[in-house]
Protein backbone atom coordinates (compact mmCIF):
# COMPACT_ATOMS: atom_id res chain seq x y z
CA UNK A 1 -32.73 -23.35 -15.32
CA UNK A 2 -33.32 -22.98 -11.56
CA UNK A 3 -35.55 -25.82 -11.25
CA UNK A 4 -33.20 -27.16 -8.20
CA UNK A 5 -33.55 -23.83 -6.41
CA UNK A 6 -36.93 -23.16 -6.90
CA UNK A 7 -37.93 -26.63 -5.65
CA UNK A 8 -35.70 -25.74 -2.80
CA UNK A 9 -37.20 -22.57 -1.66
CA UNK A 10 -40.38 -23.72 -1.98
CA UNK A 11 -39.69 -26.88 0.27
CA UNK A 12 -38.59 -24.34 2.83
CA UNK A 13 -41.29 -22.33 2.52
CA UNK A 14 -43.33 -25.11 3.01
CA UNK A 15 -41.30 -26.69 6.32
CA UNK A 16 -43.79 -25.17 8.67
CA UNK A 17 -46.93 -26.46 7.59
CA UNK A 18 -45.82 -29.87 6.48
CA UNK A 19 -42.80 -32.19 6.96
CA UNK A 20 -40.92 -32.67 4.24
CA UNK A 21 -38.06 -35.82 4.39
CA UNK A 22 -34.60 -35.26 3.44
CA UNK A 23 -34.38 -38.16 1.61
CA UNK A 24 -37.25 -37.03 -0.86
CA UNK A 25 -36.31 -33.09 -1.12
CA UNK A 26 -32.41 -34.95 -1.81
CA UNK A 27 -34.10 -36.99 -4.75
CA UNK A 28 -36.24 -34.54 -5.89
CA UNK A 29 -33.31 -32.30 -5.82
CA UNK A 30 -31.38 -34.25 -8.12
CA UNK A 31 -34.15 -34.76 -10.41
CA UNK A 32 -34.34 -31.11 -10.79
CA UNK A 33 -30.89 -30.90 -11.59
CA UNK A 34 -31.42 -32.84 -14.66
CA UNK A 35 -34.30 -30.81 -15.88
CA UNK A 36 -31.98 -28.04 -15.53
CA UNK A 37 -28.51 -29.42 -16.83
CA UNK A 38 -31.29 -31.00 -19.95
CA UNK A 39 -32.21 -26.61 -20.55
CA UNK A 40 -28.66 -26.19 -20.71
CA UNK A 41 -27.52 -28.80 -23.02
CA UNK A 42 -25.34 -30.43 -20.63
CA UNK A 43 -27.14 -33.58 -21.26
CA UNK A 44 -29.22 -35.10 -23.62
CA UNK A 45 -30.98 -38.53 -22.84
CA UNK A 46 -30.92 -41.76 -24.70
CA UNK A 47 -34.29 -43.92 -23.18
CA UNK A 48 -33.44 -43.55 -19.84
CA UNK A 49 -29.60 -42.92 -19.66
CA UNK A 50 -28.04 -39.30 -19.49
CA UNK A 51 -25.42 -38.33 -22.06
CA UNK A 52 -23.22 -35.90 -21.32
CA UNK A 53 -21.72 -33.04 -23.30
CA UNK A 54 -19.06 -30.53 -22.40
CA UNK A 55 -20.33 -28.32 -20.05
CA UNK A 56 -19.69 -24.98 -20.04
CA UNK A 57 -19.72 -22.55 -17.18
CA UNK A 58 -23.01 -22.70 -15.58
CA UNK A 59 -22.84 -19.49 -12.98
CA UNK A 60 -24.45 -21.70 -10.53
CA UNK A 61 -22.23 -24.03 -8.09
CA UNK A 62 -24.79 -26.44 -6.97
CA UNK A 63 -25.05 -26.84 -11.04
CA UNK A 64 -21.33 -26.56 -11.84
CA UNK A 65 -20.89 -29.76 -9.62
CA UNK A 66 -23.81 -31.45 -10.60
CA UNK A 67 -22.19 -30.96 -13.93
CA UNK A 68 -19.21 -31.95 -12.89
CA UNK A 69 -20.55 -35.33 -10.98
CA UNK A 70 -22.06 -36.49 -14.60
CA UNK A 71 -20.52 -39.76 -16.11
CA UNK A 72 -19.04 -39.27 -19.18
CA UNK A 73 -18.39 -42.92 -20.29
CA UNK A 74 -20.70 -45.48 -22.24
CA UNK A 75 -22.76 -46.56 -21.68
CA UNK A 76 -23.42 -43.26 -19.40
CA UNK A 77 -25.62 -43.71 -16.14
CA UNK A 78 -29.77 -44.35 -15.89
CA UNK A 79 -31.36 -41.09 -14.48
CA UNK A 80 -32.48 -43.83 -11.40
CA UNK A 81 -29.13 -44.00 -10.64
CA UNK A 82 -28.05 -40.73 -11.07
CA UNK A 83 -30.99 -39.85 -8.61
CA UNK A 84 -29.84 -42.11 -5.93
CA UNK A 85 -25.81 -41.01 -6.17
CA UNK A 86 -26.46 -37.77 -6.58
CA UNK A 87 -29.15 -37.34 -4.44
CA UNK A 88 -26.94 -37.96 -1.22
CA UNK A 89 -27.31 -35.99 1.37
CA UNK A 90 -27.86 -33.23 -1.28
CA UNK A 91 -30.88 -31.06 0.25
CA UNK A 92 -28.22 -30.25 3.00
CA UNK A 93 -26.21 -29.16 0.07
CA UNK A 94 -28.69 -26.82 -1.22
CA UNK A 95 -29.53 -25.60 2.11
CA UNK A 96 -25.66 -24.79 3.08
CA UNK A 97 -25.21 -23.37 -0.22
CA UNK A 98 -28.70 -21.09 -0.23
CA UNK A 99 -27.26 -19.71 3.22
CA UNK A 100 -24.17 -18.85 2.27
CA UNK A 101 -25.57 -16.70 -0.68
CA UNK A 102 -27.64 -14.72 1.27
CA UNK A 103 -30.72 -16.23 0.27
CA UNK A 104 -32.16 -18.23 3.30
CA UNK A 105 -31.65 -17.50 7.30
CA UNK A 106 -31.52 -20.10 10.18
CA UNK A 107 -33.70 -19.25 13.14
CA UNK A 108 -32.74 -19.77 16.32
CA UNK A 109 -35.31 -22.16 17.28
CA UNK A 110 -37.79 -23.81 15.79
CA UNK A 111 -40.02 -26.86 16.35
CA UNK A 112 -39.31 -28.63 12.99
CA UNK A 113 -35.28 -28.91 12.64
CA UNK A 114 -33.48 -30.05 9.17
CA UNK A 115 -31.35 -32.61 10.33
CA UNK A 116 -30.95 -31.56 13.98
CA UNK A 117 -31.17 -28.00 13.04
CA UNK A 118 -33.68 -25.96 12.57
CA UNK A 119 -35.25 -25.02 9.13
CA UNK A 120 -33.44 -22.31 7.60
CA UNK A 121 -36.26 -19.99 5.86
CA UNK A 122 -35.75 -18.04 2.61
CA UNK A 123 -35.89 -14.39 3.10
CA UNK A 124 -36.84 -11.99 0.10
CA UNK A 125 -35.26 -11.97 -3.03
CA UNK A 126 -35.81 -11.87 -6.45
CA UNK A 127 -34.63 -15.98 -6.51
CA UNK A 128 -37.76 -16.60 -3.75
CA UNK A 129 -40.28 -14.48 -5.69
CA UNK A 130 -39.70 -16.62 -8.65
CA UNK A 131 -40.27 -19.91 -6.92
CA UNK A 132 -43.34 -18.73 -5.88
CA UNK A 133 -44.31 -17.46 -9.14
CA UNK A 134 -43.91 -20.83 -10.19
CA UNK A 135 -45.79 -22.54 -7.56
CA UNK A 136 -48.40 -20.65 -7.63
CA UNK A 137 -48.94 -20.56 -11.52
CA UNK A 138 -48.65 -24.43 -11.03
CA UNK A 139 -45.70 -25.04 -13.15
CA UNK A 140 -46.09 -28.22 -14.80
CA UNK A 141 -42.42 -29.25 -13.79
CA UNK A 142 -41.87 -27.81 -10.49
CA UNK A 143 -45.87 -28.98 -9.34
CA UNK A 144 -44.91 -32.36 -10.43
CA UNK A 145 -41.33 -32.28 -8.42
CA UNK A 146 -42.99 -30.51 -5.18
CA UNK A 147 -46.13 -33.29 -5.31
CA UNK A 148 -43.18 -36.29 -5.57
CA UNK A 149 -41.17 -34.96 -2.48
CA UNK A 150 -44.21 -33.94 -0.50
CA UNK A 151 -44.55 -30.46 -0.43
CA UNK A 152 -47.97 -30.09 -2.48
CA UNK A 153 -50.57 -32.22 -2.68
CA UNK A 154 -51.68 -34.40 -5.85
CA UNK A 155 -50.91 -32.43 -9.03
CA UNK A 156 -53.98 -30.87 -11.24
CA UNK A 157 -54.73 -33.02 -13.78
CA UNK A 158 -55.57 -29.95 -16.11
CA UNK A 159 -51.46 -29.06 -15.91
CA UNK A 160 -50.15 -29.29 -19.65
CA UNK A 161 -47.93 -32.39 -19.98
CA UNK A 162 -44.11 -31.45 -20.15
CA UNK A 163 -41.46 -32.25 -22.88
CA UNK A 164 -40.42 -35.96 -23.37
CA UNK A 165 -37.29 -36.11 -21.71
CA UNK A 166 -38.61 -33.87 -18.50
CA UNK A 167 -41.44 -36.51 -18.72
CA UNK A 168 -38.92 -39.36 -18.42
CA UNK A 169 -37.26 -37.33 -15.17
CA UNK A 170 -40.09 -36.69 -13.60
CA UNK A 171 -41.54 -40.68 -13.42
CA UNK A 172 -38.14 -41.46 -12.38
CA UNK A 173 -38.14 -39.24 -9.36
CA UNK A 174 -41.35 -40.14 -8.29
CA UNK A 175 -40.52 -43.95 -8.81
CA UNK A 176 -37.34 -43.31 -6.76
CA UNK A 177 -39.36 -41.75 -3.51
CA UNK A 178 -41.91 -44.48 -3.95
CA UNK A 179 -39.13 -46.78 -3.47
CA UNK A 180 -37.55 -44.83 -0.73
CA UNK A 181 -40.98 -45.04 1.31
CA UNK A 182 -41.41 -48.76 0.62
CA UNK A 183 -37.68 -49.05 2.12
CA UNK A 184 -39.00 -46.57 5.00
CA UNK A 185 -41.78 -48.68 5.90
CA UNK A 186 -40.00 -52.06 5.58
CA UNK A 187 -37.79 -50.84 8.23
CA UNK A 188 -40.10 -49.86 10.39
CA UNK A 189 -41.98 -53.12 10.20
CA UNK A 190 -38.69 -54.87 11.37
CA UNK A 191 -37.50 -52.38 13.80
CA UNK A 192 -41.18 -53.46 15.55
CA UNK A 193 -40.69 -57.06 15.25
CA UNK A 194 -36.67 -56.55 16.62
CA UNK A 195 -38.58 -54.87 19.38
CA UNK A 196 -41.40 -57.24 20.48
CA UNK A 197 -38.85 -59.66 20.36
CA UNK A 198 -37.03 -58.10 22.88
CA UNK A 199 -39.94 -57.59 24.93
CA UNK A 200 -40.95 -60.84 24.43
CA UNK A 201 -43.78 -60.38 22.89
């Protein structure tokens, strides 16, 4: 477990050499929390839905609530869905959460801001040493998850392949920020014509 966190950290880490979108870290996020609620038998999938088991205490809150925000019905939710409910807003959640444990700071200023604020930065812990560890061993999971939301470039194409079901997760995620880009840039293609309109051009 502590895929979520790790990507988290190292997205931080990261903030100051390259931008990183909310809405990607938020999807990426939630994909992470499946890899991690999958190594803790909280869910299982069946082809691309997530079934849920009882969950037992998890000693993590972001966890606990991810855990808690599963559907436990049939016929139980796609992990593309799951990434786009969950994923609200939910690198703010990690962020909040990280600060309040100690684990990241807020500068006072800083030229790239996290929704209006600036960047909080991870300070050094045993939780940041182990993201790095990760990163920098090129984790198959967490490269694939920091390449999705932006925070690495391409993966290595060397990295040993992950389980099935992390496989499954991982295409999800980074068919969910492809999507989320394609919406971007939709947007921004009418937002121009709304505005030459306007200007009359």
């Amino acid at each position: 477990m502590g895929t979520a966190r790790d990507l988290m950290i190292v997205a931080m880490d990261a903030a100051t050499s390259r931008p990183v979108t909310q809405g990607d870290l938020s999807l990426g996020l939630a994909g992470a929390e499946v890899i991690d609620l999958l190594g803790a038998e909280v869910v299982t999938l069946d082809g691309d839905r997530m079934v849920s088991r009882l969950a037992p205490p998890l000693h993590d809150p972001l966890l606990d609530r991810a855990a808690t925000a599963l559907v436990r019905d049939k016929p139980y939710e796609p992990i593309e869905d799951w990434l786009w409910r969950r994923g609200r807003g939910l690198a703010q959640e990690y962020a909040t959460t990280l600060e309040e444990e100690g684990l990241v700071s807020r500068p006072r200023a800083s030229w790239l801001s996290f929704r209006g604020t600036p960047w909080p930065t991870p300070v050094e812990s045993p939780a940041r040493q182990r993201a790095r560890h990760r990163r920098a061993t090129d984790e198959p999971v967490l490269a694939t998850l920091a390449a999705a939301v932006g925070v690495r470039d391409e993966v290595p194409e060397d990295l040993p392949a992950p389980d099935d079901a992390a496989e499954a997760v991982l295409a999800a995620v980074v068919d969910a920020v492809t999507e989320l880009d394609a919406v971007r840039r939709r947007r921004a293609i009418e937002d121009d014509a709304f505005a030459n309109v306007w200007r009359g051009a």
